[in-house]
C-alpha atoms as a PDB file:
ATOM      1  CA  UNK A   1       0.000   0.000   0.000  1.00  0.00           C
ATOM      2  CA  UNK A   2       1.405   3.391  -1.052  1.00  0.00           C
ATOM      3  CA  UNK A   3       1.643   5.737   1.776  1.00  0.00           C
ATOM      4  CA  UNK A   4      -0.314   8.829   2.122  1.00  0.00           C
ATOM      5  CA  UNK A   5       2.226  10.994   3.482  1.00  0.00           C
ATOM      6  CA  UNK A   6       3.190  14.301   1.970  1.00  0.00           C
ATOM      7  CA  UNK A   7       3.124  14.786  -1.510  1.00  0.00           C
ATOM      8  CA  UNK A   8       6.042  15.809  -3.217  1.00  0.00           C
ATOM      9  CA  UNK A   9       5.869  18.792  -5.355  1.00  0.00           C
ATOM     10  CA  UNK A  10       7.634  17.891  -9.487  1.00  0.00           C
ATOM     11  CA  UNK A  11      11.025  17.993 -10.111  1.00  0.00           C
ATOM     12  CA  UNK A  12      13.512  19.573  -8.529  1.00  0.00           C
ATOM     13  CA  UNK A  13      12.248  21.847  -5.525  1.00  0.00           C
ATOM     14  CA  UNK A  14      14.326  25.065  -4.603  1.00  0.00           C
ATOM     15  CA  UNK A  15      15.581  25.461  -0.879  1.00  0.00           C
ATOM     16  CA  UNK A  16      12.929  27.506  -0.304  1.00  0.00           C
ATOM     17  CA  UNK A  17      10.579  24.990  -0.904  1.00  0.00           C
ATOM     18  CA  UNK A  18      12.194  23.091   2.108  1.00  0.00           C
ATOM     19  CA  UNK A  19      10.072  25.218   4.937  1.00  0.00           C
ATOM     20  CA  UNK A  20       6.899  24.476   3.352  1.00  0.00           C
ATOM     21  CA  UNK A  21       7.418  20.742   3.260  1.00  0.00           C
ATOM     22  CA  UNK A  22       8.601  20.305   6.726  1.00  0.00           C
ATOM     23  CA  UNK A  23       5.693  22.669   8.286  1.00  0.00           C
ATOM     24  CA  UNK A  24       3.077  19.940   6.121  1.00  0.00           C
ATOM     25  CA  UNK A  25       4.623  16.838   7.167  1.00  0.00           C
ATOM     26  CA  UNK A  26       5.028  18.679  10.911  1.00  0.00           C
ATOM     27  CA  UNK A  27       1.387  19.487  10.655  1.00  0.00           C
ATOM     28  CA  UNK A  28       0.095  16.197   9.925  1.00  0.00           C
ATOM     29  CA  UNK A  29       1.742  14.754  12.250  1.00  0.00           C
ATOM     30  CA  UNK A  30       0.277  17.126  14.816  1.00  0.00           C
ATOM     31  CA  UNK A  31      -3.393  16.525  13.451  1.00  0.00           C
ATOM     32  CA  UNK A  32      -3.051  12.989  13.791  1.00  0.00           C
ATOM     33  CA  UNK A  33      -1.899  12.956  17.800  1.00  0.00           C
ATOM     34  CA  UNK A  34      -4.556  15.678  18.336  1.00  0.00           C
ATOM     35  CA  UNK A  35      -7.310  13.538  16.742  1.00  0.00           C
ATOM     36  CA  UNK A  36      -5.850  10.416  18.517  1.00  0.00           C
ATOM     37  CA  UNK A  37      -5.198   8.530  15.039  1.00  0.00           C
ATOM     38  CA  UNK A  38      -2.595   6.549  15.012  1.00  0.00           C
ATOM     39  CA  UNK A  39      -2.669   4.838  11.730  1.00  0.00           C
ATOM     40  CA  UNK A  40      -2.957   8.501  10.614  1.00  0.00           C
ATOM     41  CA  UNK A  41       0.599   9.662  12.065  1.00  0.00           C
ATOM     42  CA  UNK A  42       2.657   5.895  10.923  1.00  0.00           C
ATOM     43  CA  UNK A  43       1.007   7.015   7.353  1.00  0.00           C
ATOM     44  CA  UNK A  44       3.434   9.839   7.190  1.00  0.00           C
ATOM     45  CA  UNK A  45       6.578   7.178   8.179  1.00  0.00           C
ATOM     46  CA  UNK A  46       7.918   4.865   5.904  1.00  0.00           C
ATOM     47  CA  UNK A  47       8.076   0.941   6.145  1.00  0.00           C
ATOM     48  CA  UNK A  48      11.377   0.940   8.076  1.00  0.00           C
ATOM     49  CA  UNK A  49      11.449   4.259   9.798  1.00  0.00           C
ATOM     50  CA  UNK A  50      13.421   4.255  12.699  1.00  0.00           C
ATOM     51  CA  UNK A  51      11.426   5.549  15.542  1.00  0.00           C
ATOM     52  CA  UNK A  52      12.495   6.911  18.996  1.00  0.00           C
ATOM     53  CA  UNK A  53       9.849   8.241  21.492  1.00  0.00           C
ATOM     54  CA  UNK A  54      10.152   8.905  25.042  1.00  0.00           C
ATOM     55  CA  UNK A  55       9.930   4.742  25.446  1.00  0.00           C
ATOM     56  CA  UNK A  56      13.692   3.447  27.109  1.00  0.00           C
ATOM     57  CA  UNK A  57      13.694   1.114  23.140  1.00  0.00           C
ATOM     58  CA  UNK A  58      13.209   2.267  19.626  1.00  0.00           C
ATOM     59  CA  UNK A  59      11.208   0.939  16.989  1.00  0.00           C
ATOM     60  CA  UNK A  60      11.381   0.014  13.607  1.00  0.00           C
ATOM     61  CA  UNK A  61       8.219   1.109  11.113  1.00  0.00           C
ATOM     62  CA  UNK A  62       4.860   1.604  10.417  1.00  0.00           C
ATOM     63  CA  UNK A  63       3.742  -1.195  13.501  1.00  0.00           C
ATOM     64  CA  UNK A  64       6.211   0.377  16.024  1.00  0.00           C
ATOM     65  CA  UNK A  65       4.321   4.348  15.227  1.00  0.00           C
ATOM     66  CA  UNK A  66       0.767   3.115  15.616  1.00  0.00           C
ATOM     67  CA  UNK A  67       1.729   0.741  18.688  1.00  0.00           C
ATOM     68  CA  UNK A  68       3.833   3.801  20.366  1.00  0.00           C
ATOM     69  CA  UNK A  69       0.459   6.487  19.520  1.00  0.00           C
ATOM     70  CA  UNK A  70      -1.785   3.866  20.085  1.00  0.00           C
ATOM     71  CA  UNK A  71      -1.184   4.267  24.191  1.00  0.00           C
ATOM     72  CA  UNK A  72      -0.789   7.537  24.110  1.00  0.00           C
ATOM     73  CA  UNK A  73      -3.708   9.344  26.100  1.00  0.00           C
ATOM     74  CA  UNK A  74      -6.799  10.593  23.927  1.00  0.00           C
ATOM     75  CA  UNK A  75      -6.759  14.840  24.341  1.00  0.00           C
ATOM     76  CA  UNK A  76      -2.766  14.880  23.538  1.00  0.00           C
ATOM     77  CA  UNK A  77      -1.363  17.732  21.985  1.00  0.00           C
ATOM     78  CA  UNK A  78       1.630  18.262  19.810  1.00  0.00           C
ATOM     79  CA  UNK A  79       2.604  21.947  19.385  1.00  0.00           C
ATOM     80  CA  UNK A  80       5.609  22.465  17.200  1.00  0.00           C
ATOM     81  CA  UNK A  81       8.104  24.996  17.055  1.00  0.00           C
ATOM     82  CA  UNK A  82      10.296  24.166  13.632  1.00  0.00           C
ATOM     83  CA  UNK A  83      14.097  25.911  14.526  1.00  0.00           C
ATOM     84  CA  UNK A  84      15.911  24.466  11.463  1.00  0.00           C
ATOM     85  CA  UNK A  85      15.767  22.672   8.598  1.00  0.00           C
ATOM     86  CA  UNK A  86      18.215  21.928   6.052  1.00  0.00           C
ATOM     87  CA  UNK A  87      17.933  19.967   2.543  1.00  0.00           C
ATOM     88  CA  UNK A  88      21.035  16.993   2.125  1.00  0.00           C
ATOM     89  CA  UNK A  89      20.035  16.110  -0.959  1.00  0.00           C
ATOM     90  CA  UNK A  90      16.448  16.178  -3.880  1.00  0.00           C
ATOM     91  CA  UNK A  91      15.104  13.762  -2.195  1.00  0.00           C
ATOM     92  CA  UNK A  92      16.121  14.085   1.467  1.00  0.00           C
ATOM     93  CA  UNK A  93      15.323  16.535   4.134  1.00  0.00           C
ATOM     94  CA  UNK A  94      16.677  17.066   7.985  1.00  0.00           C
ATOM     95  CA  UNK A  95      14.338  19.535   9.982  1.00  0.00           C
ATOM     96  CA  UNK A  96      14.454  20.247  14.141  1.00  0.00           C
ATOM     97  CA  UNK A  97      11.747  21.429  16.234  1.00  0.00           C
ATOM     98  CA  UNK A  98      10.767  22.124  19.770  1.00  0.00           C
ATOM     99  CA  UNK A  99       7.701  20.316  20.594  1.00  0.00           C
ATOM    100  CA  UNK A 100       5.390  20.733  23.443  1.00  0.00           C
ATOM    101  CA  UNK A 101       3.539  18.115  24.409  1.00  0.00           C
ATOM    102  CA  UNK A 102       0.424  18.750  26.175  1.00  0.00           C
ATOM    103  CA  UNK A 103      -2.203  16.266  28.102  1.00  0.00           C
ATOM    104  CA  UNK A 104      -5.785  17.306  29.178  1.00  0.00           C
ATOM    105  CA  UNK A 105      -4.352  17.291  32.774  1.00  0.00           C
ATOM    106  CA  UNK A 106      -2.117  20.583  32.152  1.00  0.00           C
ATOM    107  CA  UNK A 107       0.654  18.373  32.156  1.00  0.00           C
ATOM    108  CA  UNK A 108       3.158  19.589  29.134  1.00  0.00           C
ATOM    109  CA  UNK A 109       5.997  17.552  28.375  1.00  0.00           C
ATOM    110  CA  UNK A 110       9.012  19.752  26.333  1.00  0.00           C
ATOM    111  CA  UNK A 111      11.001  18.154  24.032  1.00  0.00           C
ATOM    112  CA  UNK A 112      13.818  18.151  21.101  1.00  0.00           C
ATOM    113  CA  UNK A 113      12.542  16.291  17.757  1.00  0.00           C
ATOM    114  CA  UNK A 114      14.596  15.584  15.113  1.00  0.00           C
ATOM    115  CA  UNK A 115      13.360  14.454  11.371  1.00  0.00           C
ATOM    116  CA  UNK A 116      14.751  13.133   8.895  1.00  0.00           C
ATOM    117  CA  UNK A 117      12.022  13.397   5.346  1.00  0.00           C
ATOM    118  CA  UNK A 118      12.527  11.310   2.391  1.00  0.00           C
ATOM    119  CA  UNK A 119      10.724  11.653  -0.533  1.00  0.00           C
ATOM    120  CA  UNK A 120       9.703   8.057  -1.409  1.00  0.00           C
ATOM    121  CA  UNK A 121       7.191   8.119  -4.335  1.00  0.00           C
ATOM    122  CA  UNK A 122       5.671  11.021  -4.784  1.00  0.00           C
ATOM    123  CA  UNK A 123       5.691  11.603  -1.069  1.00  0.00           C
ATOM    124  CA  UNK A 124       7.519  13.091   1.548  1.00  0.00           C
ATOM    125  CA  UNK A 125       7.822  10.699   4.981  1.00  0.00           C
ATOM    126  CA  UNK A 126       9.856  10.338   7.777  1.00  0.00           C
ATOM    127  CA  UNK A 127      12.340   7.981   7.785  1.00  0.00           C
ATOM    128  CA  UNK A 128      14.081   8.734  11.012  1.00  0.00           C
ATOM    129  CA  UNK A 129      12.540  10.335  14.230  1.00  0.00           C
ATOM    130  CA  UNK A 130      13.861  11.021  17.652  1.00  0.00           C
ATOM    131  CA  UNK A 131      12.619  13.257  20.276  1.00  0.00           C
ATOM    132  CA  UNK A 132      14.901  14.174  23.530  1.00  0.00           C
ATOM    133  CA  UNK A 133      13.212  15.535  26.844  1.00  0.00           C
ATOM    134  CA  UNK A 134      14.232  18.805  27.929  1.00  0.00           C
ATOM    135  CA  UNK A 135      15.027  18.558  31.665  1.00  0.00           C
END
């Protein structure tokens, strides 16, 4: 099954296109905690994305995103912050954010989150993802 993801825009996209394709994938991955979908937010991953949330282990793909969201409280928030982005290569995309996480409790949770975006069909999707708490 083809993910949803991003789409990619044709050809060749200028570095200024860079901003606008993190702040989409960002986004949707925002919508999808806030509307407690998890299928939703591993859509935007690819098969073997490499996946490190505040659990002690990573995970590996599409299962490992919707099992890790999956037990996250219903009401959670995701409010991003993007503070730099950078393109490697045409097809490949490095972005890092501040990211509050907020429950329905008032708790908020701070953290680092690093991307890494691929463009895999004509998609953008995260291929590597690691968050750090800010103590």
């Amino acid at each position: 099954m083809e993910p949803s993801g991003i789409e990619a825009p044709e050809g060749n996209v200028p570095d200024t296109g860079t901003s606008g394709i993190v702040n989409a994938v960002f986004t949707g991955w925002a919508s999808g905690i806030r509307d407690h979908r998890p299928e939703e937010v591993a859509s935007l991953f690819t098969e073997d994305a490499l996946f490190q949330g505040l659990d002690r282990s990573h995970g590996i793909g599409r299962p490992a995103v919707i099992a890790y969201y999956d037990k996250q409280p219903a009401g959670l928030q995701a409010d991003f912050r993007i503070l730099k982005h950078r393109r490697l290569s045409v097809d490949v995309v490095v972005a890092y954010a501040d990211v509050d996480f907020s429950f329905l409790d008032g708790r908020v949770i701070p953290v680092h989150l690093t991307v890494v975006l691929q463009r895999s069909g004509g998609s953008w999707l995260i291929s590597h993802y690691h968050v750090s708490k800010i103590q």
